[in-house]
Protein backbone atom coordinates (compact mmCIF):
# COMPACT_ATOMS: atom_id res chain seq x y z
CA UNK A 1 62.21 140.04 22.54
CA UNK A 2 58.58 142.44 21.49
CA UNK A 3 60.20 145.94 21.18
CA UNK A 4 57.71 148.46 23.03
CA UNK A 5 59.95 151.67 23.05
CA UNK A 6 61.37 153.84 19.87
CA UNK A 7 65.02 154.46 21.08
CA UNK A 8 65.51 156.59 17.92
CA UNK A 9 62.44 158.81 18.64
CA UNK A 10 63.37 159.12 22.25
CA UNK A 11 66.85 160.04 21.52
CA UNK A 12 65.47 162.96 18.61
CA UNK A 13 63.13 164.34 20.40
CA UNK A 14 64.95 164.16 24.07
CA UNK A 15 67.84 166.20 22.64
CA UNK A 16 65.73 168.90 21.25
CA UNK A 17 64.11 169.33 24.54
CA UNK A 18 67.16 169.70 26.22
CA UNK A 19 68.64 171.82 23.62
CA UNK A 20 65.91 174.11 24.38
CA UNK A 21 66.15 174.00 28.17
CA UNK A 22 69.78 175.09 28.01
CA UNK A 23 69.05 177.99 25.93
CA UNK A 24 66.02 179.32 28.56
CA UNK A 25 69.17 180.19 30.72
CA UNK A 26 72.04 182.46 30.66
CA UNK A 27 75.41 181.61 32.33
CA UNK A 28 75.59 178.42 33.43
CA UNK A 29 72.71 175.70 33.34
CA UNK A 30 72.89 172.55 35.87
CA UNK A 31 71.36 169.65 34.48
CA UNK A 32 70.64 166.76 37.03
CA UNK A 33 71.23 163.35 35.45
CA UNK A 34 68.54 160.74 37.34
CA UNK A 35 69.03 157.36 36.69
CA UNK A 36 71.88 155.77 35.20
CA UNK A 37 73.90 157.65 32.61
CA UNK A 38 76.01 154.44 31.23
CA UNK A 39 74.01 151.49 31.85
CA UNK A 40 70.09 152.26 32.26
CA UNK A 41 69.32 148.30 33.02
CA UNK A 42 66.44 149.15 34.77
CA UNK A 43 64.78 151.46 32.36
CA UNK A 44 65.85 148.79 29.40
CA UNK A 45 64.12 146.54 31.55
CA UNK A 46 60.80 148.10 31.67
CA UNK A 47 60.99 150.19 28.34
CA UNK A 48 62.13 147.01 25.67
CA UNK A 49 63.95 148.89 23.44
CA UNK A 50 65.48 151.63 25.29
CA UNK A 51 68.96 151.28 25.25
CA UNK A 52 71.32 151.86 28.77
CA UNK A 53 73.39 153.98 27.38
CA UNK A 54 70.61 156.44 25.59
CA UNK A 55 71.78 159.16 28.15
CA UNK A 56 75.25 159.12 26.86
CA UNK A 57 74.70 159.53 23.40
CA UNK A 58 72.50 162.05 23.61
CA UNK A 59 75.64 164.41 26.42
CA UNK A 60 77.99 163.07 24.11
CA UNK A 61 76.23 165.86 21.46
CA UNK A 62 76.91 168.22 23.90
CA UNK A 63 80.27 167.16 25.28
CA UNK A 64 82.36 170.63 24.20
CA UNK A 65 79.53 172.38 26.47
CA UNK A 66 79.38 169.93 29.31
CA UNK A 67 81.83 169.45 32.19
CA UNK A 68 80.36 166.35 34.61
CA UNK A 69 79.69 166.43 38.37
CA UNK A 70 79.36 163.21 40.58
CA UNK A 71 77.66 162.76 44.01
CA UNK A 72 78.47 160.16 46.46
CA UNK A 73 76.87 160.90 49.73
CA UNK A 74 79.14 160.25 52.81
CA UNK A 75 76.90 158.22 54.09
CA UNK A 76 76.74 155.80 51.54
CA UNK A 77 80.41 155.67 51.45
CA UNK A 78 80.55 155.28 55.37
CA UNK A 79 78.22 152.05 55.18
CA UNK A 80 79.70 150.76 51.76
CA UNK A 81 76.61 150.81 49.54
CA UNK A 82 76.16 148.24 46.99
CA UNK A 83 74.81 148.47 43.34
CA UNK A 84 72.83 145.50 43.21
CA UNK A 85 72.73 145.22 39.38
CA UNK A 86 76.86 145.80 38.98
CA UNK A 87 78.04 144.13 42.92
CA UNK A 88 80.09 147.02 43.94
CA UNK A 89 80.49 149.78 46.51
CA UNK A 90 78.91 153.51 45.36
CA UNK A 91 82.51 154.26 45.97
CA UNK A 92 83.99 151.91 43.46
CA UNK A 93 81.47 153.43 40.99
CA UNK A 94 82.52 156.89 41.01
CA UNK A 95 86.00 156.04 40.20
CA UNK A 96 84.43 153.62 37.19
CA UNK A 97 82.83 156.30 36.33
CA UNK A 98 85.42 158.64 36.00
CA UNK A 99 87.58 156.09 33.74
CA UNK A 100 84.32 155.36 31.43
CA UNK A 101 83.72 159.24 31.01
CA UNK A 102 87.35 160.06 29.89
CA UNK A 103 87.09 157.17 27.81
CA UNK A 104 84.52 159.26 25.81
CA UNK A 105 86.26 162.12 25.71
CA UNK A 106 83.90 163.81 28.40
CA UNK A 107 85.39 166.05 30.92
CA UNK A 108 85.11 165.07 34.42
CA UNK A 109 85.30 168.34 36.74
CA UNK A 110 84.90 167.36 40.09
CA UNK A 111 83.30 164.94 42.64
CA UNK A 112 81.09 166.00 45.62
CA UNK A 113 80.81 164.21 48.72
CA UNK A 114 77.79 165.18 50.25
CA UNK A 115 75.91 164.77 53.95
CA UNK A 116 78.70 165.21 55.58
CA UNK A 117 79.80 165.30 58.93
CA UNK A 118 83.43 164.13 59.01
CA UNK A 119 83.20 160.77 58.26
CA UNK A 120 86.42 158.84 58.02
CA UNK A 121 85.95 156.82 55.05
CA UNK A 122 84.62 159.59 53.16
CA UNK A 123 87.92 161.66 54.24
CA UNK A 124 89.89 158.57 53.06
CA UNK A 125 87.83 158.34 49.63
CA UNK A 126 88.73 162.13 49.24
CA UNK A 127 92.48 161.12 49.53
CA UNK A 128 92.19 158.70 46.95
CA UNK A 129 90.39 161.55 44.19
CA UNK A 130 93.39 163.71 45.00
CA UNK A 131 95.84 161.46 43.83
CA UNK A 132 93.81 161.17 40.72
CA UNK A 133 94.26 164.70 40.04
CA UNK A 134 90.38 164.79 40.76
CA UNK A 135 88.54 167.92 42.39
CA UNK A 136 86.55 167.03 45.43
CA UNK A 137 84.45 169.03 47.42
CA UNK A 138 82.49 168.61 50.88
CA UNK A 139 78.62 169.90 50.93
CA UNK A 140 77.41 169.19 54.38
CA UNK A 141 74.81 167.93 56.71
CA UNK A 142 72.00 170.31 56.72
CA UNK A 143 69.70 170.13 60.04
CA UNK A 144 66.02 171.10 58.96
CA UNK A 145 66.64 169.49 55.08
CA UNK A 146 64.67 170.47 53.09
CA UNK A 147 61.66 171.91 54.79
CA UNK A 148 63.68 174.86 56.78
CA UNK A 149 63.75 176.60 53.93
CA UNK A 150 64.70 180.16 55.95
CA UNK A 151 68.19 177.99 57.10
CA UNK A 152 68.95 176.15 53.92
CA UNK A 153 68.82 179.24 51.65
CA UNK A 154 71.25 181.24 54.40
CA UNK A 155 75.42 180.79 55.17
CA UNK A 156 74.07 178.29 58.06
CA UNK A 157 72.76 175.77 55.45
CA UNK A 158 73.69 175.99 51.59
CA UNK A 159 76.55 178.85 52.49
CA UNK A 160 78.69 176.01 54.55
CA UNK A 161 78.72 174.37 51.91
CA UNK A 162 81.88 174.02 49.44
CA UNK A 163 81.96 175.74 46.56
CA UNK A 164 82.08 173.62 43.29
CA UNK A 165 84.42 175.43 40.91
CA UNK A 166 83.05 174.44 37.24
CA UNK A 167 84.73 175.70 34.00
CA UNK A 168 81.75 175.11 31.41
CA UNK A 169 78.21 176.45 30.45
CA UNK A 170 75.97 172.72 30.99
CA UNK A 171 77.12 170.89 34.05
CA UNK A 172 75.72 167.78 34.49
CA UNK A 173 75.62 166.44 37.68
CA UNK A 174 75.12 162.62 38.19
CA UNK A 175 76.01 160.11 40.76
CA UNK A 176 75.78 156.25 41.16
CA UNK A 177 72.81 155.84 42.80
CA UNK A 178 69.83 157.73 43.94
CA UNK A 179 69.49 158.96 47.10
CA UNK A 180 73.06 160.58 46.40
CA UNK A 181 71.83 164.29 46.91
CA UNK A 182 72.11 165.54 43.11
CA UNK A 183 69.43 167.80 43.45
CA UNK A 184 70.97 168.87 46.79
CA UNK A 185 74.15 170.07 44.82
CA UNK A 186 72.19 171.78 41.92
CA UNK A 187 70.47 174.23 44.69
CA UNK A 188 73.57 174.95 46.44
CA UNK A 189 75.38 175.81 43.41
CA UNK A 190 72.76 178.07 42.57
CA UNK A 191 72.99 179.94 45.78
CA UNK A 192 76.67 180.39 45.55
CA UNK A 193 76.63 181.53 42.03
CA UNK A 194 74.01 184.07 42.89
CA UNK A 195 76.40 185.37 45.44
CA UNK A 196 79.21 185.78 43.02
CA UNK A 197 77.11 187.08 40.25
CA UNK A 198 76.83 184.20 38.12
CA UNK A 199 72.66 183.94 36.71
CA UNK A 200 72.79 180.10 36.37
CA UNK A 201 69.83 177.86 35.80
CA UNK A 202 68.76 173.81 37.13
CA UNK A 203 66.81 171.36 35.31
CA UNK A 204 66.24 168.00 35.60
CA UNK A 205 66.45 165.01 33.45
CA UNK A 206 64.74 162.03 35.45
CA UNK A 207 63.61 158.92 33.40
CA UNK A 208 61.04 157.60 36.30
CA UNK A 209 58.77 158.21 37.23
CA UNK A 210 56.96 158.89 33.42
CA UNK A 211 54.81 162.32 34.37
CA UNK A 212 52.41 161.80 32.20
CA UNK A 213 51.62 157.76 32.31
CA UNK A 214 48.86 157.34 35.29
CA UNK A 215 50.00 157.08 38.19
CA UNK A 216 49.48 153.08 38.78
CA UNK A 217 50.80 152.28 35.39
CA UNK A 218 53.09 149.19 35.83
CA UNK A 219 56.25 151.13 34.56
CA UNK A 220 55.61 154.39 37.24
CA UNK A 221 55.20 150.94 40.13
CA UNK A 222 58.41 149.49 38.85
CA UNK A 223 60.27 152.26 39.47
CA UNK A 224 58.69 152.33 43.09
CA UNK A 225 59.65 148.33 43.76
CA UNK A 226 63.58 149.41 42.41
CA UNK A 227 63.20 152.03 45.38
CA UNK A 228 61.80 150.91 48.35
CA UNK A 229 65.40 151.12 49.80
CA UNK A 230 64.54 154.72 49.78
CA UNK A 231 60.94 154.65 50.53
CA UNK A 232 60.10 156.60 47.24
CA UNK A 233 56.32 157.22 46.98
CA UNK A 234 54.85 158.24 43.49
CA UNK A 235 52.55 160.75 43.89
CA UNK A 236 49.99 163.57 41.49
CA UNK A 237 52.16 166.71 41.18
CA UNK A 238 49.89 169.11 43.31
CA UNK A 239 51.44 172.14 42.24
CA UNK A 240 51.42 170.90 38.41
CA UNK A 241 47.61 170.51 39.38
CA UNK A 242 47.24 173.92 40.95
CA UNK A 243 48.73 175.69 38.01
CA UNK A 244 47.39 174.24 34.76
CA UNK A 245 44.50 172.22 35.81
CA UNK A 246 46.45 168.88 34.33
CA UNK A 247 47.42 165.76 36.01
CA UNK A 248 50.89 164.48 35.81
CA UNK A 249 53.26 162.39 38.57
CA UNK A 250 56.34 162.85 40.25
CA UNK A 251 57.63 161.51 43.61
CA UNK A 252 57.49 162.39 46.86
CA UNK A 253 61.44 163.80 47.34
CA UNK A 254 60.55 166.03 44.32
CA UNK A 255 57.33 167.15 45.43
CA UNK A 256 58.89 168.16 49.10
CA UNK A 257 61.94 170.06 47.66
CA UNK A 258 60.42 172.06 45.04
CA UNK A 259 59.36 175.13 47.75
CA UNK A 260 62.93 175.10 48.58
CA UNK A 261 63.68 175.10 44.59
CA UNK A 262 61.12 177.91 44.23
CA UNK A 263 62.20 180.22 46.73
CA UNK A 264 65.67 180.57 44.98
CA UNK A 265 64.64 181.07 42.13
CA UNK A 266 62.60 183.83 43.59
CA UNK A 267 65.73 184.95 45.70
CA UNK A 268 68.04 185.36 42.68
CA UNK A 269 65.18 186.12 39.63
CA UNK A 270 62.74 187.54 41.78
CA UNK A 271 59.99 185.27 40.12
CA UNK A 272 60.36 180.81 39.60
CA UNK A 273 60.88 180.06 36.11
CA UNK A 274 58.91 176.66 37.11
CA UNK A 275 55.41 176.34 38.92
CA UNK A 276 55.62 172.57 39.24
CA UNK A 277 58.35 169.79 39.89
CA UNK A 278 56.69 168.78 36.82
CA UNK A 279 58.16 171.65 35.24
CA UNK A 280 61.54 171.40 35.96
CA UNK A 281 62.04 167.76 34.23
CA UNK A 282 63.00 167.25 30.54
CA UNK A 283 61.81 163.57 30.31
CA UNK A 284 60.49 162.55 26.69
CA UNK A 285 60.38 158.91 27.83
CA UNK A 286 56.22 158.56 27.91
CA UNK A 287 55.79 160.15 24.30
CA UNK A 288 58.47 157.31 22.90
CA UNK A 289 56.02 154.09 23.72
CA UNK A 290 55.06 152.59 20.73
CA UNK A 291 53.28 149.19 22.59
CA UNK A 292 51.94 149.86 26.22
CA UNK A 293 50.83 146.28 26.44
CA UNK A 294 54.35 145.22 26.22
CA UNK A 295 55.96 147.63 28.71
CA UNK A 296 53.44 147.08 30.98
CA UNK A 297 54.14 143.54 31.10
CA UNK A 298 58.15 143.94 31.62
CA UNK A 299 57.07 145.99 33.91
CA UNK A 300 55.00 143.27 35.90
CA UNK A 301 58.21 141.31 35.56
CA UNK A 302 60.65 143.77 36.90
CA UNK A 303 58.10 143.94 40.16
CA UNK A 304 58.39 140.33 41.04
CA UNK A 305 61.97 140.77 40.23
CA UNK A 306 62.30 143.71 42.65
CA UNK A 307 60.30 141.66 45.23
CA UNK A 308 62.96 138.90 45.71
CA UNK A 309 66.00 141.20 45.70
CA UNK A 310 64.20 142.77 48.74
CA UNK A 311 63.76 139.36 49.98
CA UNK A 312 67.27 138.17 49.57
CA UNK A 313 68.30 141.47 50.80
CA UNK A 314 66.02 140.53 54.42
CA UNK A 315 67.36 137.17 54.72
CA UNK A 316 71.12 138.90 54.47
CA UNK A 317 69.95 141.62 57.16
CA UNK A 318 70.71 144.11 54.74
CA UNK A 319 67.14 145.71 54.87
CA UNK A 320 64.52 146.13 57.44
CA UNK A 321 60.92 144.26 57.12
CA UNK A 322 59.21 147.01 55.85
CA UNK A 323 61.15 147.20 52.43
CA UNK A 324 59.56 143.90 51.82
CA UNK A 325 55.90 145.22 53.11
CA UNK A 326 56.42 148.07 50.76
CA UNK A 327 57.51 145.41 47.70
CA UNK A 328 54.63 143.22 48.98
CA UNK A 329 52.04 146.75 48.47
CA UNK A 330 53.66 147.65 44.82
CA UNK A 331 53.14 143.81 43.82
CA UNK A 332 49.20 143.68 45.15
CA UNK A 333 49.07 147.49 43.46
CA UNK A 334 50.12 145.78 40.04
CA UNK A 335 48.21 142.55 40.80
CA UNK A 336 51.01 140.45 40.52
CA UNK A 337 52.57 137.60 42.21
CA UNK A 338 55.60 135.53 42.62
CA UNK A 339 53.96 133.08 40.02
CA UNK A 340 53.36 135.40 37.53
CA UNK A 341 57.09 134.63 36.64
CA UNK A 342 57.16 131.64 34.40
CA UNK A 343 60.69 130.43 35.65
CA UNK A 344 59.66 130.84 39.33
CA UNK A 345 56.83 128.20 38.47
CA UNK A 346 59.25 125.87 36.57
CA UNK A 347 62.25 125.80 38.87
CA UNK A 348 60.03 125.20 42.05
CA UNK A 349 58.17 122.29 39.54
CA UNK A 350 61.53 120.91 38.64
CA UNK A 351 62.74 121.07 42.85
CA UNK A 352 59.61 119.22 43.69
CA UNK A 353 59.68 116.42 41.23
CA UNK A 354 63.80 115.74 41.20
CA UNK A 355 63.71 116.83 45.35
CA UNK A 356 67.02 118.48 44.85
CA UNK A 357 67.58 122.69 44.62
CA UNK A 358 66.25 123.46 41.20
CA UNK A 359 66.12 126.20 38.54
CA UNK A 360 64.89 127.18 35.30
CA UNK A 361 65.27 129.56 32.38
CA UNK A 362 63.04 131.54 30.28
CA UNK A 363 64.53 132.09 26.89
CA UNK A 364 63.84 135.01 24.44
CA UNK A 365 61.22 132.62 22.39
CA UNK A 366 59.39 131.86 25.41
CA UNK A 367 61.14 128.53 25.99
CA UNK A 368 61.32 127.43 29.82
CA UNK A 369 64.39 125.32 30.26
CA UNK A 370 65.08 123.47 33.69
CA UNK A 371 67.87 121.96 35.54
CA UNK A 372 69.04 120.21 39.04
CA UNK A 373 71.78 120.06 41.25
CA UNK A 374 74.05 117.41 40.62
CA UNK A 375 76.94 115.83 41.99
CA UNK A 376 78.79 117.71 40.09
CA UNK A 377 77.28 121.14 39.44
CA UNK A 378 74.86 123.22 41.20
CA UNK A 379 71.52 124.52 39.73
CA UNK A 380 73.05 127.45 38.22
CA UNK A 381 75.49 125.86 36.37
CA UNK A 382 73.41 122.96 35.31
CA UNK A 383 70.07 125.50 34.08
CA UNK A 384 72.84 127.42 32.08
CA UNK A 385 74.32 124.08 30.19
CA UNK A 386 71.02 122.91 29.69
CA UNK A 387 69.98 126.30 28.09
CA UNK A 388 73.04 126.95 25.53
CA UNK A 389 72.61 122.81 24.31
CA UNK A 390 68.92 123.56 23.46
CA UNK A 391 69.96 126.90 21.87
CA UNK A 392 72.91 125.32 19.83
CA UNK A 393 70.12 122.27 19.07
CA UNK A 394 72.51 119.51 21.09
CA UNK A 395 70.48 116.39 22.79
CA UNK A 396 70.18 116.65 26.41
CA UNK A 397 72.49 113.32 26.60
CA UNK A 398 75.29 114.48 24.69
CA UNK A 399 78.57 115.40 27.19
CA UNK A 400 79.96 118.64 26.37
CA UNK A 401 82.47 118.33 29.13
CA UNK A 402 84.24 114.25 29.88
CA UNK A 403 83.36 113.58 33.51
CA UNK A 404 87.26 112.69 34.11
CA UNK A 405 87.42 116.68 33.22
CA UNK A 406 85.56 117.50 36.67
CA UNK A 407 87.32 115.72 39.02
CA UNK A 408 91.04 117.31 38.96
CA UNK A 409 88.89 121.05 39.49
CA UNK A 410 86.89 119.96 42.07
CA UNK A 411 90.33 118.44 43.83
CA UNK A 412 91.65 121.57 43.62
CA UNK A 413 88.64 123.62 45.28
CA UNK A 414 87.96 121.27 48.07
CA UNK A 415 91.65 119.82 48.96
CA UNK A 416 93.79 123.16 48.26
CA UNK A 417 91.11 125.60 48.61
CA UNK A 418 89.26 125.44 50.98
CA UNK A 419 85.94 124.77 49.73
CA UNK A 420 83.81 122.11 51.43
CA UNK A 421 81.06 122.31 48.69
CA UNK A 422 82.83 119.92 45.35
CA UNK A 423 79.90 121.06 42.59
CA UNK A 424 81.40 123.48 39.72
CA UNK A 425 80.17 127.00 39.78
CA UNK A 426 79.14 128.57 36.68
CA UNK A 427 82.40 130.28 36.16
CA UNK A 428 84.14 127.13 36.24
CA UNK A 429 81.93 125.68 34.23
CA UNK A 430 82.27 127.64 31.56
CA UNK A 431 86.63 127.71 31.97
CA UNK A 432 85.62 123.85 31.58
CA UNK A 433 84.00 123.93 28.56
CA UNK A 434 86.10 126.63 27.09
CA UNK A 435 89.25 123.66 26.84
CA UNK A 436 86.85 121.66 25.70
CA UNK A 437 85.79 123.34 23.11
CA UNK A 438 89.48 123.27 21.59
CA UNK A 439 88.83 119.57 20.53
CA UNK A 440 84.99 119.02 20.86
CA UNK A 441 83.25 120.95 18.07
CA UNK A 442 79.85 120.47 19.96
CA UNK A 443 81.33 122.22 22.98
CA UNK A 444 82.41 125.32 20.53
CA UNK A 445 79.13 125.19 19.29
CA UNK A 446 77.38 125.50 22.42
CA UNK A 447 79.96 128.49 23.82
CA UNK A 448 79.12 130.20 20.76
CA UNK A 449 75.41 130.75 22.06
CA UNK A 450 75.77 132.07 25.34
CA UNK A 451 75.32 135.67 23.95
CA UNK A 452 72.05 134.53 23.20
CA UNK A 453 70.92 134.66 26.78
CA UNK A 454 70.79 138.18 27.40
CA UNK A 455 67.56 139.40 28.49
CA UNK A 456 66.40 135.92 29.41
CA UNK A 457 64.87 135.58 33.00
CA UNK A 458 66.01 132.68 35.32
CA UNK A 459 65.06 131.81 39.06
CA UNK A 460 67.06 129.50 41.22
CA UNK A 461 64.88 127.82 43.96
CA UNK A 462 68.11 128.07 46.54
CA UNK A 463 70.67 130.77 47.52
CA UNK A 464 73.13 132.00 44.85
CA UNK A 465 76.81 132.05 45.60
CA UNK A 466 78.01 135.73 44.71
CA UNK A 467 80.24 134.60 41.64
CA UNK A 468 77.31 132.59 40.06
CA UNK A 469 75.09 135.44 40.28
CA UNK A 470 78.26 137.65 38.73
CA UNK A 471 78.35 135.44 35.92
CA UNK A 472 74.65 135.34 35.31
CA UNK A 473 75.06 139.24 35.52
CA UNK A 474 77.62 139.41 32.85
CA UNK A 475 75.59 137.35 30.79
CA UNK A 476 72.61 139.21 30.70
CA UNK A 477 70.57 136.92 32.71
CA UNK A 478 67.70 138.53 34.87
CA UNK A 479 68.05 135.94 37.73
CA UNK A 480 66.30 135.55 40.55
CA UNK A 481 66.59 133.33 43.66
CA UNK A 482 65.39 132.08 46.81
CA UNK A 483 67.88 133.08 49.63
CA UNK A 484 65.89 131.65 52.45
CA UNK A 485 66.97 128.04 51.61
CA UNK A 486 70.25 126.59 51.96
């Protein structure tokens, strides 16, 4: 895979910057964490060479300072929100969280539940934090959010809100999603701590959009196509623009909350330390691309990608149309298409001349491998067989797995469980294999490649049963697929 990002750089001159926010402040500094904090897929994605867990290494030089926040918004809670890349609840993230921070030795102070308005789940969610020993706290539904800025900044808006008790100098407040209200809990915090005496400070550390790439560049679009959920809009930083005459981007949520921002500031300094949302961020990210050509093209990639989550998403009735219109705009924005992706155009070939469901597999040299649905297996399982034989240099006719082997396991799933559908899914598959492998030294040759697949792009011209796209997931594999067809 072409490397267009200097993680090393990034990481040097991203702590430095932060180093240096911190010190700007006196008491307490809250640092909102955008993005993900373990696992930054998407920005790995669209920056080859930045690595998803860049964020933590950099805290984890800070950890004696740092104490951690999360967000969860009730609302998200209330309606189970999913991560797509990950395939579980905003809920079940916080507490994964909480387990993969104390793994590192970083201190986990409390959890925030915010826009609420007595929900029962999130009442129930709070139950389950409390027998964890962990804090929780309720910030509330504001009416007016955020342009009321007289009723926010007053005990009728931020004053309602509880007060998060935090024991160290840098909190860092981060949450599983965006949308969460992180930025939200930075501003109330500051109010309250202004009312007890406490000079604290916010920043914000936001990987996406870049401020200064242009605004159309392909890596500032992806970001907009892996949030149309929440109708993000990129857009020039006007008051960046006012104040120093210099272009840069932000987003729209940014751009609307930073009066709010500014006015407390001005209520507890009696001047803004920042004249732009520009200002607030701490994002190094555009100074660490070493080949634009190549992040601009993973970019592309991660558009089309984007597109047919949306798409699947529709067909489930898990969006409205006009998160597809909105993919559709980013995709004519980047001049892009659905056959700009390689495997989209070979598994739709491969359906068309085998007239069966169909998929292929890009590998990391550029090789497009194909496969079919079988009697046996389905198009996942068969693109993913066909793709670790070429890797491990096996013929296409050599049997990994006896045919007497499938029988007994597809028994099993359609006369004791349940299943009307006999083909092996990938996971069973691979448990196949896996006994073969104990005898058949072919077999244990081609197992030994499937970490060789990460980062490799595959489409599936059919709908994707949840535990085949898990797999594919936990392989690395970017898949997409075609939900529409059954």
């Amino acid at each position: 895979m072409e490397i267009g990002f200097d993680n090393q750089k990034y990481l040097a001159m991203q702590s430095e910057h932060i180093k240096e926010r911190i010190s700007q402040f006196g008491d307490k500094l809250y640092l909102e964490f955008g993005g993900k904090l373990f696992d930054d897929y998407h920005a790995s994605r669209v920056l080859p060479g930045f690595r998803p867990d860049s964020k933590l290494q950099m805290l984890l030089q800070l950890k004696d300072q740092a104490e951690i926040v999360i967000v969860i918004s009730a609302k998200d809670i209330q309606q189970n929100k999913v991560r797509a890349d990950l395939g579980i609840t905003y809920e079940e993230d916080v507490l994964r969280l909480i387990k993969e921070f104390k793994k590192v030795d970083l201190f986990v102070g409390s959890v925030v539940i915010t826009q609420y308005t007595g929900q029962t789940m999130a009442d129930s969610f709070k139950q389950k934090l409390k027998r964890r020993k962990i804090n929780c706290y309720y910030h509330y539904f504001i009416d007016g959010y955020p342009t009321n800025t007289e009723k926010i900044i007053s005990k009728d808006g931020f004053g309602k809100n509880e007060y998060i008790k935090t024991q160290r100098p840098l909190v860092v407040v981060t949450a599983p999603g965006p949308g969460s209200g992180k930025m939200a809990t930075c501003l109330s915090q500051l109010y309250h701590d202004h009312v007890r005496g406490i000079k604290a400070g916010y920043a914000k550390y936001e990987t996406f959009p870049v401020w200064n790439l242009p605004l159309n560049h392909p890596v500032n679009l992806a970001y907009e196509a892996a949030t149309a959920d929440l109708n993000d809009v990129n857009m020039i930083d006007p008051f960046h623009l006012e104040a120093y005459g210099k272009v840069t981007v932000n987003y729209n949520r940014d751009i609307e909350i930073f009066p709010v921002l500014r006015n407390i500031f001005e209520a507890i300094y009696g001047k803004s330390p920042y004249q732009s949302p520009t200002d607030m961020g701490v994002n190094m990210a555009g100074f660490c691309i070493q080949d634009d050509k190549t992040c601009q093209e993973a970019s592309r990639q991660e558009i089309i990608r984007r597109y047919f989550v949306t798409k699947t998403r529709f067909v489930k009735e898990e969006c409205e149309e006009s998160e597809i219109q909105k993919q559709e705009l980013v995709m004519k924005q980047a001049d892009v298409t659905e056959l700009d992706r390689r495997c989209v155009v070979a598994a739709r070939q491969k359906e068309k001349d085998t007239h069966s469901f169909s998929g292929a597999m890009e590998l990391q040299d550029g090789t497009i491998i194909t496969g079919r649905t079988t009697h046996f297996m389905g198009a996942c399982s068969s693109v993913l067989m066909n793709a670790i034989k070429y890797l491990a240099g096996i013929d296409d006719d050599v049997l990994l797995i006896e045919p007497e082997a499938f029988g007994p396991i597809q028994k099993l799933k359609t006369n004791y469980l349940g299943s009307k559908n006999p083909r092996l899914h990938t996971n069973e598959i691979l448990i196949a294999l896996s006994l073969s492998a104990q005898k058949n030294p072919q077999a244990k040759k081609a197992m030994s490649q499937l970490k060789q697949l990460r980062g490799t792009q595959a489409h599936i011209t059919c709908d994707v049963a949840h535990v085949d796209a898990s797999v594919y997931n936990s392989l690395g594999i970017q898949i997409t697929y075609e939900a529409e067809k059954h």
